[in-house]
N, C-alpha and C. Protein backbone atom coordinates (compact mmCIF):
# COMPACT_ATOMS: atom_id res chain seq x y z
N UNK A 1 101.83 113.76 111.01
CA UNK A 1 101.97 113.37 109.62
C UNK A 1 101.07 114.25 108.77
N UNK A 2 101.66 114.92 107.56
CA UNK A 2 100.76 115.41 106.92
C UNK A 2 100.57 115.25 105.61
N UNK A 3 98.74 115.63 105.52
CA UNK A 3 98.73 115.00 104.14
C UNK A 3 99.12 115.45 102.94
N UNK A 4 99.08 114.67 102.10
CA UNK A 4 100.19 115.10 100.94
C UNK A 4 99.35 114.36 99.65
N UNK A 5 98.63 115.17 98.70
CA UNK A 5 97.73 114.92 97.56
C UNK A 5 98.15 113.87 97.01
N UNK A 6 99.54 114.28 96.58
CA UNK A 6 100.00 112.97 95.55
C UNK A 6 100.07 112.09 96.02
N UNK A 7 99.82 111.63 97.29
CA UNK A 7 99.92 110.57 97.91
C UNK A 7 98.34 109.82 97.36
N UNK A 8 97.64 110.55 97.87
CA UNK A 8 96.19 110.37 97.78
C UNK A 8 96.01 109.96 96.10
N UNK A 9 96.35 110.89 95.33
CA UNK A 9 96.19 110.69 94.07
C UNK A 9 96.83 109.54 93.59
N UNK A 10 97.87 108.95 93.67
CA UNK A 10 98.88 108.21 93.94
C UNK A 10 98.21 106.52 94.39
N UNK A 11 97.51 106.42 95.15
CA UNK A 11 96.49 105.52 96.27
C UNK A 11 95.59 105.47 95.26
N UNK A 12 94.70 106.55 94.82
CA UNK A 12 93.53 106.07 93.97
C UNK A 12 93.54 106.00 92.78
N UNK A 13 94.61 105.96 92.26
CA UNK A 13 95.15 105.55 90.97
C UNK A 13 95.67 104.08 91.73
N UNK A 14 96.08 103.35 92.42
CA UNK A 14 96.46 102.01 92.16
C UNK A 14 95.33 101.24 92.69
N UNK A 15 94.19 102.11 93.15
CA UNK A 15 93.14 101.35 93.77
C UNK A 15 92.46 100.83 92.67
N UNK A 16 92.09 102.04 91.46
CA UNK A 16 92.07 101.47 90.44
C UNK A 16 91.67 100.63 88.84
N UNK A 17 93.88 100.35 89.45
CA UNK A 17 94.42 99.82 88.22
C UNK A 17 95.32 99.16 89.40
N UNK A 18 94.96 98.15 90.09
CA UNK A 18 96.00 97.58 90.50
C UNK A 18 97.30 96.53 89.85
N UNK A 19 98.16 96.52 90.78
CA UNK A 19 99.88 96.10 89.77
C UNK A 19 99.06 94.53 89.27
N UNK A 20 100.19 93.91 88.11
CA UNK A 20 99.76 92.45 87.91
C UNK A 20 100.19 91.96 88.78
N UNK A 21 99.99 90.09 88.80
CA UNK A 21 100.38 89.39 89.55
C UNK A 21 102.13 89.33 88.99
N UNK A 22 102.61 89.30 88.41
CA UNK A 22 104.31 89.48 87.88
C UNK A 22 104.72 90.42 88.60
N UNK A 23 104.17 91.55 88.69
CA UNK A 23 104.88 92.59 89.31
C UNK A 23 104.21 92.71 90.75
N UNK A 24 103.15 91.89 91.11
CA UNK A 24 103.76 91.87 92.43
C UNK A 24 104.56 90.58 93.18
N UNK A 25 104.84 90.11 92.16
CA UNK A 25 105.57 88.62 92.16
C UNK A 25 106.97 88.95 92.44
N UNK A 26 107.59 89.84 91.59
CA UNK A 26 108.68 90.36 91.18
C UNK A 26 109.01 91.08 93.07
N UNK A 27 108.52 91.99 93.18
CA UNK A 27 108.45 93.24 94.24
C UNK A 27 108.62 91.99 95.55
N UNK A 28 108.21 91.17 95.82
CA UNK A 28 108.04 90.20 97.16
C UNK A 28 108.96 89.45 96.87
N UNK A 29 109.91 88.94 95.77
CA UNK A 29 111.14 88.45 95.19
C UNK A 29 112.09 89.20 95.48
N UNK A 30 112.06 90.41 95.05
CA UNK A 30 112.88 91.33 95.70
C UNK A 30 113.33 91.73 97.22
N UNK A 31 111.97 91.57 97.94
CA UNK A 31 112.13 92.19 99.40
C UNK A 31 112.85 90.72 100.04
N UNK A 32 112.39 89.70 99.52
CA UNK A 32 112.72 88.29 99.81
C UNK A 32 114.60 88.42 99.58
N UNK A 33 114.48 89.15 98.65
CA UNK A 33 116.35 88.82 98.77
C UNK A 33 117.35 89.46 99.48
N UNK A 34 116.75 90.94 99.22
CA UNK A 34 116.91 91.66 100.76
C UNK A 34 117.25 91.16 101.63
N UNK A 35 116.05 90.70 102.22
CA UNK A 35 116.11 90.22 103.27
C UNK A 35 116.76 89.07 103.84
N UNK A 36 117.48 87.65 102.94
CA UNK A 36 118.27 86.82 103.10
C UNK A 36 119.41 87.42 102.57
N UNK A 37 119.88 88.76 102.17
CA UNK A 37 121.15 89.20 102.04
C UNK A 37 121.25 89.95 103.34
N UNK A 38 120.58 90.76 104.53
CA UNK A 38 120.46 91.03 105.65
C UNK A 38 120.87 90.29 106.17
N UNK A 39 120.32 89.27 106.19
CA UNK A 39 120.14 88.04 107.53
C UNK A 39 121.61 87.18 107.29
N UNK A 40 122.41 87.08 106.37
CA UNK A 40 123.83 86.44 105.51
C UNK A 40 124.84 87.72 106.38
N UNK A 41 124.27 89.19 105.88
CA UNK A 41 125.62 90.05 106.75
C UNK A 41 125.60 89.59 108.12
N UNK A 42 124.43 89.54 108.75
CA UNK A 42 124.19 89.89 110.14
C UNK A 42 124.77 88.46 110.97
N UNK A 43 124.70 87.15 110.24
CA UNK A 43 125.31 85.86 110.52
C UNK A 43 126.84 85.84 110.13
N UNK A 44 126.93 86.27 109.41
CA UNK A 44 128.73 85.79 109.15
C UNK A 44 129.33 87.18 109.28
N UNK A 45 128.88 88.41 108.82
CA UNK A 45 129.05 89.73 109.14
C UNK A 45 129.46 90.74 107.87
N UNK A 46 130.38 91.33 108.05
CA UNK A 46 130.85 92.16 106.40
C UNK A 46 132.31 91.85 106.50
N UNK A 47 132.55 91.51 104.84
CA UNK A 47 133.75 91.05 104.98
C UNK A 47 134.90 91.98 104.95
N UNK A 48 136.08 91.73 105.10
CA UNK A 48 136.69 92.68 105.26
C UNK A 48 136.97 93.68 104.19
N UNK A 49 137.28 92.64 103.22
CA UNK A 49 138.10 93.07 101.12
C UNK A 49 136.64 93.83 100.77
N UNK A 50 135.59 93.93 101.23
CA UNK A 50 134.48 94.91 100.79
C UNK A 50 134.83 96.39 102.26
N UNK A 51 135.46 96.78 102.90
CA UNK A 51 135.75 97.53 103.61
C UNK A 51 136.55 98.09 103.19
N UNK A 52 136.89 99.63 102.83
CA UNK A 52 137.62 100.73 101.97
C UNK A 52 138.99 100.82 103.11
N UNK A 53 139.62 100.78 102.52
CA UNK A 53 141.38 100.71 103.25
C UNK A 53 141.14 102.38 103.93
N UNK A 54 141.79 102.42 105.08
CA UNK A 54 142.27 104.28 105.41
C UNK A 54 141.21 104.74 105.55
N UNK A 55 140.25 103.97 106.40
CA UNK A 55 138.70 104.77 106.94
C UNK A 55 138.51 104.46 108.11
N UNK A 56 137.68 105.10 108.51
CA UNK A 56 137.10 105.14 110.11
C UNK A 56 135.86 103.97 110.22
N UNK A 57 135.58 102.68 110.62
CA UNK A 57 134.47 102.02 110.02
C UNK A 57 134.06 101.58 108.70
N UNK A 58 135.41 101.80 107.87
CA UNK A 58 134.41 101.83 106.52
C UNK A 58 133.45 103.03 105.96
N UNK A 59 134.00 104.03 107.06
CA UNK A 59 133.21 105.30 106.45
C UNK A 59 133.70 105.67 105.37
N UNK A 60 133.53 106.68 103.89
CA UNK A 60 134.14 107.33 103.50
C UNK A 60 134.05 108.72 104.25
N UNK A 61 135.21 109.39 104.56
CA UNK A 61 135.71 110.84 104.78
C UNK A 61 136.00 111.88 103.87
N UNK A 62 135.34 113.23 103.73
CA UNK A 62 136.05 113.91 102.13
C UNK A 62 135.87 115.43 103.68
């Protein structure tokens, strides 16, 4: 892995000024829905009428 400044710079800029509590409220709301929209495909699966007609998997082909 290599290092990469803006990363660093990036890190000590949120060290800081860290995010508010809203926005990290928001961000864990988010991963939260994700993640029960994951766990919804993976139980009932993908439906079909969201699967593109004349593909391999649901791939698109060009």
């Amino acid at each position: 892995m290599r290092f990469n400044i803006r990363h660093a710079a990036r890190i000590k800029k949120w060290a800081k000024n860290p995010p508010g509590e809203k926005q990290v409220k928001l961000f864990f709301a988010i991963v939260a829905i994700c993640l029960v929209l994951f766990a919804i495909e993976r139980v009932i699966g993908w439906p079909d009428w969201l699967t593109m007609p004349n593909t391999p998997s649901g791939r698109v082909t060009r």
